[in-house]
N, C-alpha and C. Protein backbone atom coordinates (compact mmCIF):
# COMPACT_ATOMS: atom_id res chain seq x y z
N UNK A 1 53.43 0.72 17.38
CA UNK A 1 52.86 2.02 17.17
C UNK A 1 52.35 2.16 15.73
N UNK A 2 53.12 1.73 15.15
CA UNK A 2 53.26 1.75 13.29
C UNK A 2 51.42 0.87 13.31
N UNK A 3 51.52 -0.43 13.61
CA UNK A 3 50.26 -0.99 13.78
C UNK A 3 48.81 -0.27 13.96
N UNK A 4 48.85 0.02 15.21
CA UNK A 4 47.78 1.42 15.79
C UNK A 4 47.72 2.27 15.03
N UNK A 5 48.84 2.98 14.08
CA UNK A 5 48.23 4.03 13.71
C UNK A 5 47.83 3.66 11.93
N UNK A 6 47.91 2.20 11.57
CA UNK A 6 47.44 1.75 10.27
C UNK A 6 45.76 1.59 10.78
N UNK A 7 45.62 1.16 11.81
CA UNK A 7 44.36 0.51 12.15
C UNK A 7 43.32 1.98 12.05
N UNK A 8 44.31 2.61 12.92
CA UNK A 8 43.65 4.08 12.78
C UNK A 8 43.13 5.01 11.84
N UNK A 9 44.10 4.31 10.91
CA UNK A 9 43.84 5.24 9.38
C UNK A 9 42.71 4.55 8.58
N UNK A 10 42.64 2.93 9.16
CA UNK A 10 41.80 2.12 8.58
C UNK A 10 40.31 2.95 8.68
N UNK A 11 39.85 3.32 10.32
CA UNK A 11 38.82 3.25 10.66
C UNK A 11 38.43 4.47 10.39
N UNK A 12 39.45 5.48 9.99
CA UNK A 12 39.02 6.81 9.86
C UNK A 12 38.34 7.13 8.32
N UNK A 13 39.43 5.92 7.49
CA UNK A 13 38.87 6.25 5.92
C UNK A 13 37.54 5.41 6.01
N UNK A 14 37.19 4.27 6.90
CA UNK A 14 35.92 3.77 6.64
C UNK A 14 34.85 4.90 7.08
N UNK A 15 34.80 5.55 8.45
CA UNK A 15 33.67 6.92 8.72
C UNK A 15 33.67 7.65 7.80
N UNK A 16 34.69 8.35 7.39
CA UNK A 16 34.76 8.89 6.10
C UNK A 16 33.84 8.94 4.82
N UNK A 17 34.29 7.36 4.17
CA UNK A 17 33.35 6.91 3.36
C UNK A 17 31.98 6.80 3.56
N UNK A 18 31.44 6.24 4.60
CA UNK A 18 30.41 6.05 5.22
C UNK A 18 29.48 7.33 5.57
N UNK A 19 30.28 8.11 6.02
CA UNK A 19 29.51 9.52 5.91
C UNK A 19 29.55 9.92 4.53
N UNK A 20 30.24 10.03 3.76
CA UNK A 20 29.77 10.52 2.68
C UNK A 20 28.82 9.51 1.89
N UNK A 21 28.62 8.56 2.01
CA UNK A 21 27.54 7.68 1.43
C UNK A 21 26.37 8.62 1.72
N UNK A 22 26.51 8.86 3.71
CA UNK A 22 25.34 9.27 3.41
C UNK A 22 25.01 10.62 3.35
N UNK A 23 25.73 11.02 2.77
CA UNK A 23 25.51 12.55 2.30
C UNK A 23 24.87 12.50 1.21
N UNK A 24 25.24 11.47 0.56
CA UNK A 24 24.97 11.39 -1.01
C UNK A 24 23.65 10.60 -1.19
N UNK A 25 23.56 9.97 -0.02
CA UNK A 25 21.94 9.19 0.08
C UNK A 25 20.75 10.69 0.39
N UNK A 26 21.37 11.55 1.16
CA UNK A 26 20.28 12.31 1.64
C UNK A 26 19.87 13.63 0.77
N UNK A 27 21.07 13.42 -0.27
CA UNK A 27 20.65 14.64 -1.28
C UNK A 27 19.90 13.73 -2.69
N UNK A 28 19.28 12.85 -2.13
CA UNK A 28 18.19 11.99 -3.61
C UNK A 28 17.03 12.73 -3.04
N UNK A 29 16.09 13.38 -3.58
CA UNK A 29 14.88 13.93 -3.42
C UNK A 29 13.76 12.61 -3.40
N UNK A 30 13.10 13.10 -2.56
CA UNK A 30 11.95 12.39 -1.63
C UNK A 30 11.24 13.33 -2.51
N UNK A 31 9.73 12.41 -3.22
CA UNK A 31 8.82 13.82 -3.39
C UNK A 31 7.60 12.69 -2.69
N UNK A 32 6.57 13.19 -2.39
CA UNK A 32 5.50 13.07 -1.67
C UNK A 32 4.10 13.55 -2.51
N UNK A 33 3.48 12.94 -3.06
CA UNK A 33 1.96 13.02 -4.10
C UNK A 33 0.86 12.26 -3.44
N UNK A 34 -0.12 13.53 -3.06
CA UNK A 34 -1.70 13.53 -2.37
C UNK A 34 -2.29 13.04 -3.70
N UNK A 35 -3.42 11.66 -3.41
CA UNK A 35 -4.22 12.05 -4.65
C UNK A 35 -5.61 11.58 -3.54
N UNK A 36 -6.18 12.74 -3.54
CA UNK A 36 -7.83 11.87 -2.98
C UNK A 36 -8.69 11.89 -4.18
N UNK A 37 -9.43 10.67 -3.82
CA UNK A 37 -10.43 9.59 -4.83
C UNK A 37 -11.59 9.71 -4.42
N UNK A 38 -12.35 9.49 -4.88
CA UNK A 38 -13.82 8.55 -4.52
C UNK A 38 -14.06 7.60 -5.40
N UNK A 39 -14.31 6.31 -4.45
CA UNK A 39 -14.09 5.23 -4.85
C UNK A 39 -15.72 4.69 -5.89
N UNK A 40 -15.77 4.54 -6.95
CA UNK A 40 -17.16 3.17 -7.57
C UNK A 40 -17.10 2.25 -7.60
N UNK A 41 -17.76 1.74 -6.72
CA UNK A 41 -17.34 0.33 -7.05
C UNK A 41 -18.68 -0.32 -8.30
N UNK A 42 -17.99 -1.24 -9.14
CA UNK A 42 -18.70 -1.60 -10.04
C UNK A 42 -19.01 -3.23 -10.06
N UNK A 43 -18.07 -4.01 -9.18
CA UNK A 43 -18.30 -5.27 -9.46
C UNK A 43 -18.08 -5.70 -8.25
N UNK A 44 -18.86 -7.13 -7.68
CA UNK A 44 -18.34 -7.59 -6.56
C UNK A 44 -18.74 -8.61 -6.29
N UNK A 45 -17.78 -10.23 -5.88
CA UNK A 45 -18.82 -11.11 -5.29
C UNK A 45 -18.23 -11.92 -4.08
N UNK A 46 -19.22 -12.13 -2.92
CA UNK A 46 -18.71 -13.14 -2.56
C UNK A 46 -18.36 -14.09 -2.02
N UNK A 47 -17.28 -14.72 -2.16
CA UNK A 47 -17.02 -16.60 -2.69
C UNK A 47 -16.96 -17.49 -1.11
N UNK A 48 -17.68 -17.83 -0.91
CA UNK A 48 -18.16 -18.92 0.35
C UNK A 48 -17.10 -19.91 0.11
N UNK A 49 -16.07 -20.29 0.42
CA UNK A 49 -15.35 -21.17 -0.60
C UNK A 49 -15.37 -22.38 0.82
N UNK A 50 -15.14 -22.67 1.49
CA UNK A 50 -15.28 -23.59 3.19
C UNK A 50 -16.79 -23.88 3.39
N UNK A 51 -16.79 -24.32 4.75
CA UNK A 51 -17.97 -24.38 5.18
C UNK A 51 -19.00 -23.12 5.26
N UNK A 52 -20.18 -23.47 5.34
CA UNK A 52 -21.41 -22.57 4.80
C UNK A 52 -21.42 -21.06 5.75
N UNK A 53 -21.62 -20.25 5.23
CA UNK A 53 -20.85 -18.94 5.98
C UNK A 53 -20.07 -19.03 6.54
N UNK A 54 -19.50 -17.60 7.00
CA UNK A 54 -17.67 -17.18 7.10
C UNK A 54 -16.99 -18.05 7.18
N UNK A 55 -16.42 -18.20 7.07
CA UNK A 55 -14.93 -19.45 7.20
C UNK A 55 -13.69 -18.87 6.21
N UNK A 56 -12.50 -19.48 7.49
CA UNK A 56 -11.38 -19.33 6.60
C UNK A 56 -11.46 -19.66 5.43
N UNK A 57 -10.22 -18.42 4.06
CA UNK A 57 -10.84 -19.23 3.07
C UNK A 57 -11.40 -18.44 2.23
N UNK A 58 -12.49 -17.67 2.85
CA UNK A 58 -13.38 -17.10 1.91
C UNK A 58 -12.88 -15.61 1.54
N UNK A 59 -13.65 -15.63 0.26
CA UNK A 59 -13.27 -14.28 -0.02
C UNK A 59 -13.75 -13.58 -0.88
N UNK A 60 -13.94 -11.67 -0.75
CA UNK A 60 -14.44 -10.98 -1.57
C UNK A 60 -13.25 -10.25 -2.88
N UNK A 61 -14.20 -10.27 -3.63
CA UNK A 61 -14.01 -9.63 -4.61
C UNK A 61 -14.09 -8.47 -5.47
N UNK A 62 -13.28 -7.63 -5.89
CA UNK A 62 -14.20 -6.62 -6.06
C UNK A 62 -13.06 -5.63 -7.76
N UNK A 63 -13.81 -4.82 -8.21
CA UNK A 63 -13.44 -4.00 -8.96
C UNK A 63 -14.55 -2.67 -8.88
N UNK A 64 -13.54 -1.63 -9.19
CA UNK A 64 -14.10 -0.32 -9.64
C UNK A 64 -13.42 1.14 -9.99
N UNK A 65 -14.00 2.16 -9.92
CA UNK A 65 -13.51 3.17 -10.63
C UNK A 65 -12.75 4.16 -9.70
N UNK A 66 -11.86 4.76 -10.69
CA UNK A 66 -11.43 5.52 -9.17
C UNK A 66 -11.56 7.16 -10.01
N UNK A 67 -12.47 8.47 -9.07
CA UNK A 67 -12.92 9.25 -9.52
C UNK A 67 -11.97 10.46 -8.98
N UNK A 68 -11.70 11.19 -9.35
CA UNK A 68 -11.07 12.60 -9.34
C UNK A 68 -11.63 13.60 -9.60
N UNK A 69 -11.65 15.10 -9.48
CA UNK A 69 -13.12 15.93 -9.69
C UNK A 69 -14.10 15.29 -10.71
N UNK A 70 -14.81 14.56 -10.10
CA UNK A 70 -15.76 14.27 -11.21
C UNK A 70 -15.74 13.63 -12.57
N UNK A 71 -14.26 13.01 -12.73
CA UNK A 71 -14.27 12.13 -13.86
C UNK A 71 -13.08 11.06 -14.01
N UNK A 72 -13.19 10.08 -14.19
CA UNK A 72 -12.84 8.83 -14.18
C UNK A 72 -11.29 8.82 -13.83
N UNK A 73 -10.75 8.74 -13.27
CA UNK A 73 -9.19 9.00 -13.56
C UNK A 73 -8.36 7.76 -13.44
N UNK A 74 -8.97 7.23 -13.38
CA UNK A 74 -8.27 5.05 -13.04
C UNK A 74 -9.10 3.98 -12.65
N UNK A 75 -8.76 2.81 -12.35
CA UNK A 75 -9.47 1.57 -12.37
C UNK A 75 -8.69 0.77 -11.07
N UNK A 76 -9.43 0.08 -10.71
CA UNK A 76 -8.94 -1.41 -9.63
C UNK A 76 -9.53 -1.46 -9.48
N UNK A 77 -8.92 -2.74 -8.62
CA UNK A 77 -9.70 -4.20 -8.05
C UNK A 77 -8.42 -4.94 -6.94
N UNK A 78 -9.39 -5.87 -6.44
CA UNK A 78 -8.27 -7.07 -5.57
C UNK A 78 -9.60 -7.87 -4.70
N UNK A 79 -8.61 -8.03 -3.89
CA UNK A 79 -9.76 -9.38 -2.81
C UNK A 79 -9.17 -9.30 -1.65
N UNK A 80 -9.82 -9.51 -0.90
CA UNK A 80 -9.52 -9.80 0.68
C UNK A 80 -10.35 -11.12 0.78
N UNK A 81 -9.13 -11.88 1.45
CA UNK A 81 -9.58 -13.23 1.70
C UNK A 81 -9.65 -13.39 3.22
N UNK A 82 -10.50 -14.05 4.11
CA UNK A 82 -10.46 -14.51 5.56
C UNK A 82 -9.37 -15.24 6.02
N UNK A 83 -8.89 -14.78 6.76
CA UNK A 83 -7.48 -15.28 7.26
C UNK A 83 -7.76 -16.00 9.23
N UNK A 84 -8.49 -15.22 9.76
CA UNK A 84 -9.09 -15.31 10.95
C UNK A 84 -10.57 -15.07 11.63
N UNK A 85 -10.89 -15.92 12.19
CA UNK A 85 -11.82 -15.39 13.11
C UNK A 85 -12.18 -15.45 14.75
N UNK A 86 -12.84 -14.45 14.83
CA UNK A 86 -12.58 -13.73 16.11
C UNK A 86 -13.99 -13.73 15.99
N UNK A 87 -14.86 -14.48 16.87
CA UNK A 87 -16.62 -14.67 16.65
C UNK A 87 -17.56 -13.68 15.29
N UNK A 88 -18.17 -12.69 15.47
CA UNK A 88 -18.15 -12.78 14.34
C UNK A 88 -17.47 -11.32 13.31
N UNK A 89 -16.71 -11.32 13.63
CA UNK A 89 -15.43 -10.16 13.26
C UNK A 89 -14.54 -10.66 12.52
N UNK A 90 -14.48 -11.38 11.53
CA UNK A 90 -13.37 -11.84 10.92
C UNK A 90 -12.25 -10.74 10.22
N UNK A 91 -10.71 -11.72 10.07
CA UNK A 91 -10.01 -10.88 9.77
C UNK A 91 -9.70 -11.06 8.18
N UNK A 92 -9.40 -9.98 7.67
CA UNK A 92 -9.27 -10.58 6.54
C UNK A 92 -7.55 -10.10 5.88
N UNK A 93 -7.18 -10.78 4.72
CA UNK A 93 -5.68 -10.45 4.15
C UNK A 93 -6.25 -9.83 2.61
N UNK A 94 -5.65 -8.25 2.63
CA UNK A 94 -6.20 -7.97 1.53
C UNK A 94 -5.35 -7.30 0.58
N UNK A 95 -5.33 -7.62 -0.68
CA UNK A 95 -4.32 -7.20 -1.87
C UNK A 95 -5.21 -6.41 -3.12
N UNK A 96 -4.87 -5.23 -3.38
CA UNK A 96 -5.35 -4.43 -4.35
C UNK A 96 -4.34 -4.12 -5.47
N UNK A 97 -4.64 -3.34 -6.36
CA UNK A 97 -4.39 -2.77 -7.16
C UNK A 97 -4.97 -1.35 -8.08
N UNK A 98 -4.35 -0.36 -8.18
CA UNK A 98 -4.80 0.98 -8.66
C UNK A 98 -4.22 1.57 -9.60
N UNK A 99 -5.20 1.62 -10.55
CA UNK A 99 -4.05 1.37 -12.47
C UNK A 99 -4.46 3.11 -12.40
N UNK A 100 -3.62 3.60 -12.33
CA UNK A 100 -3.91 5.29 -12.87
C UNK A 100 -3.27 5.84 -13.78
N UNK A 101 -3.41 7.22 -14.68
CA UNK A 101 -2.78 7.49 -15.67
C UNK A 101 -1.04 6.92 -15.77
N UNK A 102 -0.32 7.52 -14.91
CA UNK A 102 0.96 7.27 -15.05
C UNK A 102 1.20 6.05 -14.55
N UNK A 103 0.54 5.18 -13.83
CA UNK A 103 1.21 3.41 -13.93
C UNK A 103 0.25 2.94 -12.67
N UNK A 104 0.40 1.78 -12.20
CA UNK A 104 -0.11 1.29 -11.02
C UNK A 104 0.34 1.62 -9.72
N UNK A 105 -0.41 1.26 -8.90
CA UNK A 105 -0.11 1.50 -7.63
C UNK A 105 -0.90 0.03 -6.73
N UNK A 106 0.42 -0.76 -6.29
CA UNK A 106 -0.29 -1.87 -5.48
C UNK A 106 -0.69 -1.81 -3.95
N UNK A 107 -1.34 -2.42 -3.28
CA UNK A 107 -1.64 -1.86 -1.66
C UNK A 107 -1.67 -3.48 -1.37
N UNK A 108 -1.59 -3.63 0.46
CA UNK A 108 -2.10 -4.46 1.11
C UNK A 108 -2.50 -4.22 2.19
N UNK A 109 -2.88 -4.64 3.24
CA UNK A 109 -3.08 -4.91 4.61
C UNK A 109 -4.11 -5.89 5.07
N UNK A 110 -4.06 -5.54 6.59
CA UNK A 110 -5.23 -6.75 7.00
C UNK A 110 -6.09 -5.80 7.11
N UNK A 111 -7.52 -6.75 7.44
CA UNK A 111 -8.80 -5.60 7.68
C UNK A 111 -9.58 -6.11 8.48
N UNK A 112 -10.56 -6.06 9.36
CA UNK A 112 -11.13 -6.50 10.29
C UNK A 112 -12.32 -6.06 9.55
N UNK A 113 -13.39 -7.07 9.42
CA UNK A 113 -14.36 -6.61 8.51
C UNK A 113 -15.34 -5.38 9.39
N UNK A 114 -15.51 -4.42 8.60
CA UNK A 114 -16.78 -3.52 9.14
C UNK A 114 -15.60 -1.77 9.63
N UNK A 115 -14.52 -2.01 10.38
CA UNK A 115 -13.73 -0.94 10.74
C UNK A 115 -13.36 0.13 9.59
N UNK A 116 -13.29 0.57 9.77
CA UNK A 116 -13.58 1.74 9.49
C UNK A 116 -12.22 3.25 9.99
N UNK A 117 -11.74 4.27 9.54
CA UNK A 117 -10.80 3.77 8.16
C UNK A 117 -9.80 2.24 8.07
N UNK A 118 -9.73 2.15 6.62
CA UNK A 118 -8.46 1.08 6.85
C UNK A 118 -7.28 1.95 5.89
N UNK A 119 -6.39 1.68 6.55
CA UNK A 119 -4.92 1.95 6.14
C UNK A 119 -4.55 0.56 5.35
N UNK A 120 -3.91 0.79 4.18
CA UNK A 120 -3.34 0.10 3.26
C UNK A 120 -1.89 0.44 3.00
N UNK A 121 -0.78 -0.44 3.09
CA UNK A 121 0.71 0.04 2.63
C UNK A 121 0.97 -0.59 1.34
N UNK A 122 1.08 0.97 0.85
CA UNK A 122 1.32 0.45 -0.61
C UNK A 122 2.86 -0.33 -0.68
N UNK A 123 2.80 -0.86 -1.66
CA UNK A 123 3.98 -1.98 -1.51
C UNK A 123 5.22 -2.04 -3.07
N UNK A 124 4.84 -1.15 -3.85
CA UNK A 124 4.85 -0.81 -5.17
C UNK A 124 4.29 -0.39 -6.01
N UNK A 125 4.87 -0.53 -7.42
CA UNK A 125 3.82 0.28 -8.70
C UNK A 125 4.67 -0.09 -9.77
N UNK A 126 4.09 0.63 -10.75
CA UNK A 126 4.48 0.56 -12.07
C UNK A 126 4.55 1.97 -12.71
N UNK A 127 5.51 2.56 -13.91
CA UNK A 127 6.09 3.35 -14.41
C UNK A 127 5.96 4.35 -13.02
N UNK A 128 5.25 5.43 -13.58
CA UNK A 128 5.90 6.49 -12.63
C UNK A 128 5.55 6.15 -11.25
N UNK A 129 5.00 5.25 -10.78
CA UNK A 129 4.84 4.65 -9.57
C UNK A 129 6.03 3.46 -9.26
N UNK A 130 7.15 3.25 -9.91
CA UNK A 130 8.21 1.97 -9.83
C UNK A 130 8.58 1.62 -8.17
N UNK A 131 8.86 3.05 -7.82
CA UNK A 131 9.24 3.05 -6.25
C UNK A 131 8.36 3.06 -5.36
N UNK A 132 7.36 3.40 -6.04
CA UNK A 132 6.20 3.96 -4.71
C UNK A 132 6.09 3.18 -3.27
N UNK A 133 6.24 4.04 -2.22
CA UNK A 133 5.88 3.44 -1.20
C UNK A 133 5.20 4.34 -0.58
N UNK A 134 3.87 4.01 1.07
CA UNK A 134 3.95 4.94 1.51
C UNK A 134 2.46 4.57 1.81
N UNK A 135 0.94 5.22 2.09
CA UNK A 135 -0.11 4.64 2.61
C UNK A 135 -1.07 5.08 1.94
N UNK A 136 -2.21 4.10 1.75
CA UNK A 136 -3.36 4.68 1.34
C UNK A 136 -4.69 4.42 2.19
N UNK A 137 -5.56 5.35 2.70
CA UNK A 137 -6.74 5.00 3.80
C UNK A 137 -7.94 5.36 2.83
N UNK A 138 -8.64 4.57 3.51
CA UNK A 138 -10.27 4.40 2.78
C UNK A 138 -10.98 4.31 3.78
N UNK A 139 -12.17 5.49 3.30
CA UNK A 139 -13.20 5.47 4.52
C UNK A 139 -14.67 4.91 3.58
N UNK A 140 -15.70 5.11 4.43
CA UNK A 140 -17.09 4.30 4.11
C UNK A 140 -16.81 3.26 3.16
N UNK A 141 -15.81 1.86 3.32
CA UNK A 141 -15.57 0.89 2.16
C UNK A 141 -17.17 0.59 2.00
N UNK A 142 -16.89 0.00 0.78
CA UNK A 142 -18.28 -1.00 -0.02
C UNK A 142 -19.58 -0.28 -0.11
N UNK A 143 -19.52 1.59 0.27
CA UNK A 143 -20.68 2.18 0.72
C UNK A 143 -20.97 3.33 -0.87
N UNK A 144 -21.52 3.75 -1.03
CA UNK A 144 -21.61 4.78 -2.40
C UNK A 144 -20.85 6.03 -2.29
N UNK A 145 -20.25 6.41 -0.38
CA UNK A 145 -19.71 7.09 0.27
C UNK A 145 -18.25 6.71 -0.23
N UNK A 146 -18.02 5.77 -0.45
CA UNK A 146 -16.44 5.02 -0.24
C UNK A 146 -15.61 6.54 -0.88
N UNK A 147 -14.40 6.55 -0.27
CA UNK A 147 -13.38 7.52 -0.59
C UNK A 147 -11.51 6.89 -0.18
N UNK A 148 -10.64 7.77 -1.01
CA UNK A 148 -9.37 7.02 -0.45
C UNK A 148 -8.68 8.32 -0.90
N UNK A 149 -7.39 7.93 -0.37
CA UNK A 149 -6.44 9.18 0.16
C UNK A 149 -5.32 8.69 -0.03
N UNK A 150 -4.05 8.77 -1.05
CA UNK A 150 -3.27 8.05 -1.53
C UNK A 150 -2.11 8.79 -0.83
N UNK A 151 -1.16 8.86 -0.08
CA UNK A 151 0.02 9.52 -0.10
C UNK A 151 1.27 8.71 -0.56
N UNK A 152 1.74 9.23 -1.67
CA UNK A 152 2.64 8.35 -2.63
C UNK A 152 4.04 8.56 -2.14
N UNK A 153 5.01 8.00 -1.78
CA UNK A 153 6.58 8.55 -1.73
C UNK A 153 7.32 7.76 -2.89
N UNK A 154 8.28 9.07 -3.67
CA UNK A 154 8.61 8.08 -4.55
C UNK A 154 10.02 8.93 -4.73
């Protein structure tokens, strides 16, 4: 009996603990930061690196500005490289970066060239971005239209 009721006491102080972990996990504040952009792009090329058009392999390049009412508010760049193809729809693997006042913000995903929005998961950052996780979508890419929509969790 003595046994059973040690085991008992065992399992009760482990729920115990365990719930209060997560009591104490659920009172850390979540905050959530909109930033919409319009994207400039300023630089771009690109690199045929395989056989003579598309091919695994290849990949674009790019940098530009990132705009907020009307004036400059950060910088990036990254590349999406061809990872697949699917006749002539290739897929591509793509890694960015978005340097804004308070620190960076990194993204990835795949992209199917031409689709239209693409969702990006941001994957980190720097200073006030350290934690950041959470998505960023871009519509009209590579167009004078281009725009993005950051929702930050941090």
């Amino acid at each position: 009996m003595r046994n059973k009721m040690t085991k008992f006491a065992a399992v009760s102080a482990v729920l115990v603990a365990v719930g209060g972990c997560g009591t104490a996990a659920a009172a850390i504040e979540t905050r959530v930061e909109i930033i919409d952009l319009k994207v400039e792009n300023t630089q771009y090329a690109a690199l045929d690196l395989g056989h003579p058009g598309t091919s695994l392999g290849d990949q674009d390049v790019f940098s530009g500005n990132a705009i907020k009412d009307g004036r400059k508010a950060g910088q990036g760049g990254g590349s999406c490289q061809v990872m697949h193809l699917d006749g002539d729809k290739p897929t591509l693997q793509c890694v960015l970066t978005m340097e804004l006042e308070r620190g960076s913000v990194t993204m990835q995903s795949l992209w199917t060239r031409g689709e239209n929005p693409l969702d990006m998961a941001i994957t980190g950052g720097t200073g006030a971005y350290r934690t950041a996780r959470g998505t960023v979508r871009f519509w009209d890419i590579a167009t004078p239209d281009e725009r993005a929509r950051a929702e930050i969790i941090r």
